[in-house]
Structure formats: C-alpha cells, structure tokens
Protein backbone atom coordinates (compact mmCIF):
# COMPACT_ATOMS: atom_id res chain seq x y z
CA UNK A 1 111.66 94.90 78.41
CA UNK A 2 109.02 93.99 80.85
CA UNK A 3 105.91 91.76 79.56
CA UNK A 4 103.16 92.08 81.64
CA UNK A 5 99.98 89.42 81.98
CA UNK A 6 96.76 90.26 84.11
CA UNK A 7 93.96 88.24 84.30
CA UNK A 8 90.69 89.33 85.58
CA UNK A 9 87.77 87.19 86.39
CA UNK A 10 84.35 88.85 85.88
CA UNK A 11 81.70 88.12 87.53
CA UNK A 12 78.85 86.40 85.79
CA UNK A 13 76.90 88.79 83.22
CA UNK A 14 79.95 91.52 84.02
CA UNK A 15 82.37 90.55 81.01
CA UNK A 16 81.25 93.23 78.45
CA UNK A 17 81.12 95.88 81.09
CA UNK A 18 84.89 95.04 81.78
CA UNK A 19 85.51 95.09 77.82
CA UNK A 20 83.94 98.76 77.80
CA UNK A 21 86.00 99.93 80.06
CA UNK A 22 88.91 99.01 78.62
CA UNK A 23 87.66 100.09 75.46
CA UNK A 24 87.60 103.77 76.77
CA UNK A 25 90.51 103.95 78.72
CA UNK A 26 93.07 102.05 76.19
CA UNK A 27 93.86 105.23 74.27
CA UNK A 28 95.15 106.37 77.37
CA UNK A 29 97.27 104.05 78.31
CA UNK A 30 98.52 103.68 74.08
CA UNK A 31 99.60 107.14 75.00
CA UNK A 32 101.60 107.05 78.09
CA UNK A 33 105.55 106.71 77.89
CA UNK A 34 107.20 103.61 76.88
CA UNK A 35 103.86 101.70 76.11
CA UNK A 36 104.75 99.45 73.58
CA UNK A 37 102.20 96.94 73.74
CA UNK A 38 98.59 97.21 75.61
CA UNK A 39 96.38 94.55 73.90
CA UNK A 40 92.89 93.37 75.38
CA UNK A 41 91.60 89.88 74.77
CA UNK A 42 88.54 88.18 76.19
CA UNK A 43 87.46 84.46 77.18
CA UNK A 44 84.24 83.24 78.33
CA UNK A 45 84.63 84.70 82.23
CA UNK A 46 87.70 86.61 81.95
CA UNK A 47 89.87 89.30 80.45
CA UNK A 48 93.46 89.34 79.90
CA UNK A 49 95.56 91.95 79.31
CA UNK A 50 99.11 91.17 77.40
CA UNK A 51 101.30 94.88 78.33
CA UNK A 52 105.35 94.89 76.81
CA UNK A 53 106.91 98.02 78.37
CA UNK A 54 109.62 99.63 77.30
CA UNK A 55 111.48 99.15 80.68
CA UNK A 56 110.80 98.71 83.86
CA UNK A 57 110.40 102.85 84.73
CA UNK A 58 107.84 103.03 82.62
CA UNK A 59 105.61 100.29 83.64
CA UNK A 60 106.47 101.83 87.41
CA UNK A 61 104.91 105.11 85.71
CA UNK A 62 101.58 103.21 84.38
CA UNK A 63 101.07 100.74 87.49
CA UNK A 64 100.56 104.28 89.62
CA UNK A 65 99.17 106.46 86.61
CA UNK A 66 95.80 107.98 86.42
CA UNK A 67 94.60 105.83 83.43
CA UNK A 68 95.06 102.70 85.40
CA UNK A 69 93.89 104.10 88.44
CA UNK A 70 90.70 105.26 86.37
CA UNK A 71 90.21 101.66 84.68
CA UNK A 72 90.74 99.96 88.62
CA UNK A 73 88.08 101.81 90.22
CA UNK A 74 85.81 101.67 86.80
CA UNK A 75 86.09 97.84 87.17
CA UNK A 76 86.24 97.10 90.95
CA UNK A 77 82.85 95.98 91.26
CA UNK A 78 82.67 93.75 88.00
CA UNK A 79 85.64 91.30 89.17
CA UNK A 80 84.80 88.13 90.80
CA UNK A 81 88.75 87.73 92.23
CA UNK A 82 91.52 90.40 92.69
CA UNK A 83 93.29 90.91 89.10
CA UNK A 84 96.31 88.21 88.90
CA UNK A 85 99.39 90.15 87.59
CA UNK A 86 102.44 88.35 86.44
CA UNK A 87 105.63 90.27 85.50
CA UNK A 88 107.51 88.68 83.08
CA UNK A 89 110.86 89.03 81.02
CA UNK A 90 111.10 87.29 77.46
CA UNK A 91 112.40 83.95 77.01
CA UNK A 92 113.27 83.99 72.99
CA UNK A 93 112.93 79.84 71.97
CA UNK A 94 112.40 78.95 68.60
CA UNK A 95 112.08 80.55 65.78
CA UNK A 96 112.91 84.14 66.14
CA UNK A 97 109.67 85.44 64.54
CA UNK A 98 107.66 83.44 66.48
CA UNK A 99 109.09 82.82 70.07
CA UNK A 100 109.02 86.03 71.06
CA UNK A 101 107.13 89.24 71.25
CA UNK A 102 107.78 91.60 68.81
CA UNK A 103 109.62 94.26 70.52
CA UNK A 104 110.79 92.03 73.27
C-alpha cells in the first residue's frame, strides 16, 4: 500500500490560503477510490500532506483526477518551490502499533 508525502513551501503570507484550499477540496479526494488516508498538516512555511493508498492503481487514479488537478491549479501561485512528492512503501520497525501506519 503506497504512502505518499508532499511537501509544499508557501510563499510568505500564502500558508492559510494553501490550508483553505485543501480544506475545500479534501472531501473530494476522502471520496475517491482506495483513499485510505488524506491528512493535512501545517508548519510555519509549509504544508504536508501524509496520503496511504490502497494500491498503487488508485493513487495512479488520484495523481491524474480532477480533485487534484482542481487543488494544483487552486494553489499554483501560493507555492514558493514545486511540491516535493515522495512515494513510499511501509517499513514496519518496532512496535506494531506504533511503527507503522495504520492500514499499511
């Protein structure tokens, strides 16, 4: 199951508009196929999105969906540096309840 990571740097003052956007178009992407985890967190000049798909297919379906498409061009003008995007798979160490995500 894929875990995804992007990082976008806003530019100065832009933050909250970046957080609004992603406050409207969340529900959208909750509601496509095989989301399983689409969780928004913020830091002084940045936003980073933590995504677990169900498999790869479906995060194929959501990287060229409208809702991210939407969110992109909503956003384009409020980053400071192109999105960073990491594709990750799990790497369970530890204790099982905490090394991992949940449906990972």
């Amino acid at each position: 199951m894929p875990v995804v990571v992007a990082t976008i740097k806003t530019k100065p003052g832009r933050r909250e508009d970046v957080l609004a956007a992603f406050r409207r178009h969340a529900p959208a992407v909750h509601a496509e196929p095989g989301c399983l985890l689409y969780a928004v967190h913020a830091g002084e000049d940045r936003v980073t999105v933590v995504e677990n798909w169900v498999d790869h297919a479906s995060l194929d379906a959501h990287s060229a969906g409208p809702a991210l498409e939407a969110l992109g061009a909503e956003i384009a003008e409020a980053l400071a540096s192109p999105v960073d995007v990491a594709v990750l798979e799990p790497v369970p160490a530890g204790e099982p309840g905490k090394g991992r995500l949940p449906n990972t």
